[in-house]
N, C-alpha and C. Protein backbone atom coordinates (compact mmCIF):
# COMPACT_ATOMS: atom_id res chain seq x y z
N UNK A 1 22.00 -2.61 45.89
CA UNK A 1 21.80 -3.32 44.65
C UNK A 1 23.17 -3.56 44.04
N UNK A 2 23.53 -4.84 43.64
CA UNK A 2 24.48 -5.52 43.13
C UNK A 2 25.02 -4.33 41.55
N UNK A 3 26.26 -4.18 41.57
CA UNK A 3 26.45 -4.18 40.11
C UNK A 3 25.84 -4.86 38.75
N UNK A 4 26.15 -6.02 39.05
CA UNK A 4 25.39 -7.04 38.10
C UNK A 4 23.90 -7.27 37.58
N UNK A 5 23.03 -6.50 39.46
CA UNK A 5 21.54 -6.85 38.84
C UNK A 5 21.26 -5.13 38.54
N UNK A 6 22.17 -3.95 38.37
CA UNK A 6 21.34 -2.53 37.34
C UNK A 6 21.95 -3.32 36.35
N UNK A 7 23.04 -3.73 36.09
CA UNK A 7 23.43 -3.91 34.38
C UNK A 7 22.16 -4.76 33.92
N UNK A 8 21.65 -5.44 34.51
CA UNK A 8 20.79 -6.58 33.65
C UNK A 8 19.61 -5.59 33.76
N UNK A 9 19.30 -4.78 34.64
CA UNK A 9 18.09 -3.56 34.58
C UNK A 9 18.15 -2.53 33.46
N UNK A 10 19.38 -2.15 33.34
CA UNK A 10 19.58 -1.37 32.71
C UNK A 10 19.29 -2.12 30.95
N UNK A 11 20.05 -3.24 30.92
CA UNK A 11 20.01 -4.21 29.20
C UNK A 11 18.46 -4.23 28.97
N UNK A 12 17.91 -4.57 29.82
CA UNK A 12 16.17 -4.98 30.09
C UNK A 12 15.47 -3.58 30.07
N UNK A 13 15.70 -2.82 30.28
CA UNK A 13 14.92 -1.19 29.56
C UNK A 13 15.41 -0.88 28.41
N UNK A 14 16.94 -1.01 27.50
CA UNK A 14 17.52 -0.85 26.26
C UNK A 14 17.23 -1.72 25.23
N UNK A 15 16.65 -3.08 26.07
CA UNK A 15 16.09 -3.95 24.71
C UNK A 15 14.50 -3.67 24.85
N UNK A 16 13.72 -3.28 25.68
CA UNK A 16 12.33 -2.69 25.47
C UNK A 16 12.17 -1.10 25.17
N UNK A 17 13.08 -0.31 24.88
CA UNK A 17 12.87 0.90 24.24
C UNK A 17 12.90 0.64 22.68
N UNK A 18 14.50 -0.24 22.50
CA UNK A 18 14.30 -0.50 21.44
C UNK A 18 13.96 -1.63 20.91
N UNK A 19 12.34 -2.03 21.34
CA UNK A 19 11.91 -2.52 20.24
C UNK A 19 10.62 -1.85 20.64
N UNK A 20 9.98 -0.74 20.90
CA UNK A 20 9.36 -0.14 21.12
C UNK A 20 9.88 0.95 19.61
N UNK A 21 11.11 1.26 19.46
CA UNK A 21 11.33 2.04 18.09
C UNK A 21 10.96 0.73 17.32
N UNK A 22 11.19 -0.10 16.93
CA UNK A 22 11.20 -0.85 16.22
C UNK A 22 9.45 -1.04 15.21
N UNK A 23 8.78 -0.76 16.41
CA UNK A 23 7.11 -0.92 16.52
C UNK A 23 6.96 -0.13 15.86
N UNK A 24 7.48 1.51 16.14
CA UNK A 24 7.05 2.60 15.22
C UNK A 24 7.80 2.59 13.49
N UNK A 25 9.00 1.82 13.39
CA UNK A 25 9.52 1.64 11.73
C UNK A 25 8.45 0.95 11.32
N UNK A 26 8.06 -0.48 12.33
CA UNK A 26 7.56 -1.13 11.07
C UNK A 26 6.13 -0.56 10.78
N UNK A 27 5.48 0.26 11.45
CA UNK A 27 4.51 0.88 11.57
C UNK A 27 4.59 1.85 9.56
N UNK A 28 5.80 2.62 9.59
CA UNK A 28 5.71 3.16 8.58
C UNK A 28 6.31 2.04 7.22
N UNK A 29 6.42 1.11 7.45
CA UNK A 29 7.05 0.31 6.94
C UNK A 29 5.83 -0.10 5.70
N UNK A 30 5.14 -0.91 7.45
CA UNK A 30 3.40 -0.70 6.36
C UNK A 30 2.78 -0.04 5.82
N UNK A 31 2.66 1.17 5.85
CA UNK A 31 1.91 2.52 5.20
C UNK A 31 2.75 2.62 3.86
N UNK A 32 3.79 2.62 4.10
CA UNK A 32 4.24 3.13 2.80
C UNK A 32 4.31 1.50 1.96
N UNK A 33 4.43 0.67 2.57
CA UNK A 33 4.23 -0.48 1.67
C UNK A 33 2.74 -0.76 1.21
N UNK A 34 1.87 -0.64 1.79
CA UNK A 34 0.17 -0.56 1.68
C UNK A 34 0.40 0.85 0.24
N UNK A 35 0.96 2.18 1.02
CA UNK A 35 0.84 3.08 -0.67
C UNK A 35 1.17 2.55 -1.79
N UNK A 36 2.42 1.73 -1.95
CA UNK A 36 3.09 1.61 -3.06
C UNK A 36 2.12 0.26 -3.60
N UNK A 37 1.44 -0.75 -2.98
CA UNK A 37 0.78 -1.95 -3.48
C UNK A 37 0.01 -0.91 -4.60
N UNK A 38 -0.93 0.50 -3.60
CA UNK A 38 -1.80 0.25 -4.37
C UNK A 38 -1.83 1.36 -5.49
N UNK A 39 -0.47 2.25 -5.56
CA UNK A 39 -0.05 2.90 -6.37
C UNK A 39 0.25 1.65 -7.88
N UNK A 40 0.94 0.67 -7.32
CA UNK A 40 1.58 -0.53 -8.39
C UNK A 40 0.26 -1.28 -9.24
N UNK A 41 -1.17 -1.00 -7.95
CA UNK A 41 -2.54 -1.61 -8.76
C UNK A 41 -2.74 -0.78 -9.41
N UNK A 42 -3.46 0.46 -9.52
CA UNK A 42 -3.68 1.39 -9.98
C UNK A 42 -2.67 1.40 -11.45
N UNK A 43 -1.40 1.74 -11.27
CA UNK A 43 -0.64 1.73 -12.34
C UNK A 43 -0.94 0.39 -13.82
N UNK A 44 -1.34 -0.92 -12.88
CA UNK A 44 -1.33 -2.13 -14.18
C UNK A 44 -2.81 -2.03 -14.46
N UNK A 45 -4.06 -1.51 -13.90
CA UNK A 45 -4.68 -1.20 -14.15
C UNK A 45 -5.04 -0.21 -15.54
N UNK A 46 -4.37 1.34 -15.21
CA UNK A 46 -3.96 2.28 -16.14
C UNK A 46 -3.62 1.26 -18.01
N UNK A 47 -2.69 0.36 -17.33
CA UNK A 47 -1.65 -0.23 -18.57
C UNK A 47 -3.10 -0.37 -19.11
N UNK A 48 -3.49 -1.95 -18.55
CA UNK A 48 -4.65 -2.68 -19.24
C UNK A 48 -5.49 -1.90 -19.74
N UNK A 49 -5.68 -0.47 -19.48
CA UNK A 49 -7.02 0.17 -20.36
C UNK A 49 -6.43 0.59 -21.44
N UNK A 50 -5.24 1.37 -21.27
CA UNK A 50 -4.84 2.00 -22.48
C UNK A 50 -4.51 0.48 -23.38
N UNK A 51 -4.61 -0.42 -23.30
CA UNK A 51 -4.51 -1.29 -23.97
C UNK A 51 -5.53 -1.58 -25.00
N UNK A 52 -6.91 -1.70 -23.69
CA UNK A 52 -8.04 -2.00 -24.12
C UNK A 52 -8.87 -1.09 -25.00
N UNK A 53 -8.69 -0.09 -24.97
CA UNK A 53 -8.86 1.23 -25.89
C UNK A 53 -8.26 1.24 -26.80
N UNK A 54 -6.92 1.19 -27.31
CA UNK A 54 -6.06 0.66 -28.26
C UNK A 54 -6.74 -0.56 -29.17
N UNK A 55 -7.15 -1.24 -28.36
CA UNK A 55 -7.47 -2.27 -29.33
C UNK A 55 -8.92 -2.12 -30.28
N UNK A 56 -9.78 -1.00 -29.11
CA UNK A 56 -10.92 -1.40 -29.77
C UNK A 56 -11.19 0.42 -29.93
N UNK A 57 -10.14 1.10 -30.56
CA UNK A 57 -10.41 1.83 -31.04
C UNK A 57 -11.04 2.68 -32.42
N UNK A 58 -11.05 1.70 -33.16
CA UNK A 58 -11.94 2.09 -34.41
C UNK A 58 -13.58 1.77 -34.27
N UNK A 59 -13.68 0.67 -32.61
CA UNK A 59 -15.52 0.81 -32.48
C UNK A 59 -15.71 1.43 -30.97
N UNK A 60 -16.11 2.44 -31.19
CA UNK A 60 -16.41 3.30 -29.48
C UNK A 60 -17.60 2.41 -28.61
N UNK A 61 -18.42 1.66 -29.51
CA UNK A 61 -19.40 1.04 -28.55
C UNK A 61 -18.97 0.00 -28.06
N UNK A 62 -17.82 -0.80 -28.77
CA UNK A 62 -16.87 -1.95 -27.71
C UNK A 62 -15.99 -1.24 -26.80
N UNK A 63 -15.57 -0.48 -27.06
CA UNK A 63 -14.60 0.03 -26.06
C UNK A 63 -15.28 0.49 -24.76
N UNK A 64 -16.63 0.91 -25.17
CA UNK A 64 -17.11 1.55 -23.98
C UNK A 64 -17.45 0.05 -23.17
N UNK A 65 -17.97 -0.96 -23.97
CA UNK A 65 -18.43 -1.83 -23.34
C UNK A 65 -17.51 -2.74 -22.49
N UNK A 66 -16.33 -3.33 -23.78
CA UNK A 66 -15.63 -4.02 -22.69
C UNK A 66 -14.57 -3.56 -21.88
N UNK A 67 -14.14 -1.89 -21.70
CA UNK A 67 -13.36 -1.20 -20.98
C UNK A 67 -13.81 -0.09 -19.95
N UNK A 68 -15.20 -0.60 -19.68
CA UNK A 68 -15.68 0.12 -18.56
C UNK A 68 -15.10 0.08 -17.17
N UNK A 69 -15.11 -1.50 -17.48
CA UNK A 69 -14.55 -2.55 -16.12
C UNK A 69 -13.40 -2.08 -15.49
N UNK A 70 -12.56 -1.43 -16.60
CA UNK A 70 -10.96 -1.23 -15.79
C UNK A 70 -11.33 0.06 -14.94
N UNK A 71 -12.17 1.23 -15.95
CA UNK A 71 -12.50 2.61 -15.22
C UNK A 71 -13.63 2.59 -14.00
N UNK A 72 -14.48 1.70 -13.89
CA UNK A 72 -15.38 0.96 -12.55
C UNK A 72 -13.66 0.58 -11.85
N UNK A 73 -13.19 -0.30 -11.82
CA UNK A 73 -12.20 -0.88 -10.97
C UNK A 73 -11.05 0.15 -10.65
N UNK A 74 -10.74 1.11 -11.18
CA UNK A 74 -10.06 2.16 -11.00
C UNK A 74 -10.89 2.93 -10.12
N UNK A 75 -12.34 3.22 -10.05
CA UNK A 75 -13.19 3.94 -9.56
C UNK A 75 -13.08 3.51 -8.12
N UNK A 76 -12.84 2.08 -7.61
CA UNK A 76 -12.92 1.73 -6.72
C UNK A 76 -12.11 1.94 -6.01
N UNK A 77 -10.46 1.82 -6.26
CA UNK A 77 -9.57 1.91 -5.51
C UNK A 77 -9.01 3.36 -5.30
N UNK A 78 -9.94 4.02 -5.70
CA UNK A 78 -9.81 5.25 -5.29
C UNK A 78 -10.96 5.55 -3.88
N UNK A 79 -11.52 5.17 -4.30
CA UNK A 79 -13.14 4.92 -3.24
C UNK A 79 -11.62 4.52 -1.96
N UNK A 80 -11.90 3.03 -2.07
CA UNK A 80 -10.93 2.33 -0.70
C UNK A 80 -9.84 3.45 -0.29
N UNK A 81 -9.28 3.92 -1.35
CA UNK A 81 -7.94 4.47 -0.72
C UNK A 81 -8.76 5.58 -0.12
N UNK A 82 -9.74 6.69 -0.54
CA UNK A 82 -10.38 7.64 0.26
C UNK A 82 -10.53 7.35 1.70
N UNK A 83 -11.44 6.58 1.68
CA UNK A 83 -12.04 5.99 3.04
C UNK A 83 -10.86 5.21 3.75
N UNK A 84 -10.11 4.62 3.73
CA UNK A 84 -8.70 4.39 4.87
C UNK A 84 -8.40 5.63 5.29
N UNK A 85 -8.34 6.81 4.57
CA UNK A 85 -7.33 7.89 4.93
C UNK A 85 -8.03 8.54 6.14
């Protein structure tokens, strides 16, 4: 076997190992980008209630009514995030 054809054997296993690492970064790349989306939902979520409570804090039967929605929708993405794990 030629000098020339291990070097090109050899380049041709060093560019398929590494992008075989490559597979496993972006692998965590996504996980932790998938956490942080839904850490960042969760968080503007949080905002909007304490908002919505704020506002309709001198009547407890509006608040319950129109700020259920955020604590249902908070309820959920806890649900989703359970069940992925």
């Amino acid at each position: 076997m030629s000098l020339a054809a291990r070097m090109s054997g050899l380049f041709l296993a060093g560019m398929i190992f590494a992008s075989l690492a490559g597979c496993h970064y972006y692998e965590d790349f996504r996980l932790k980008k998938t956490q942080a989306d839904v850490q960042e939902e969760r968080a503007e979520l949080m905002r909007a209630y304490r908002e919505c409570l704020q506002k309709y804090e001198n009547d407890p039967r509006k608040s319950r009514e129109y700020c259920s929605a955020y604590t249902q929708s908070l309820r959920e993405i806890e649900t989703r995030h359970e069940s992925a794990r």
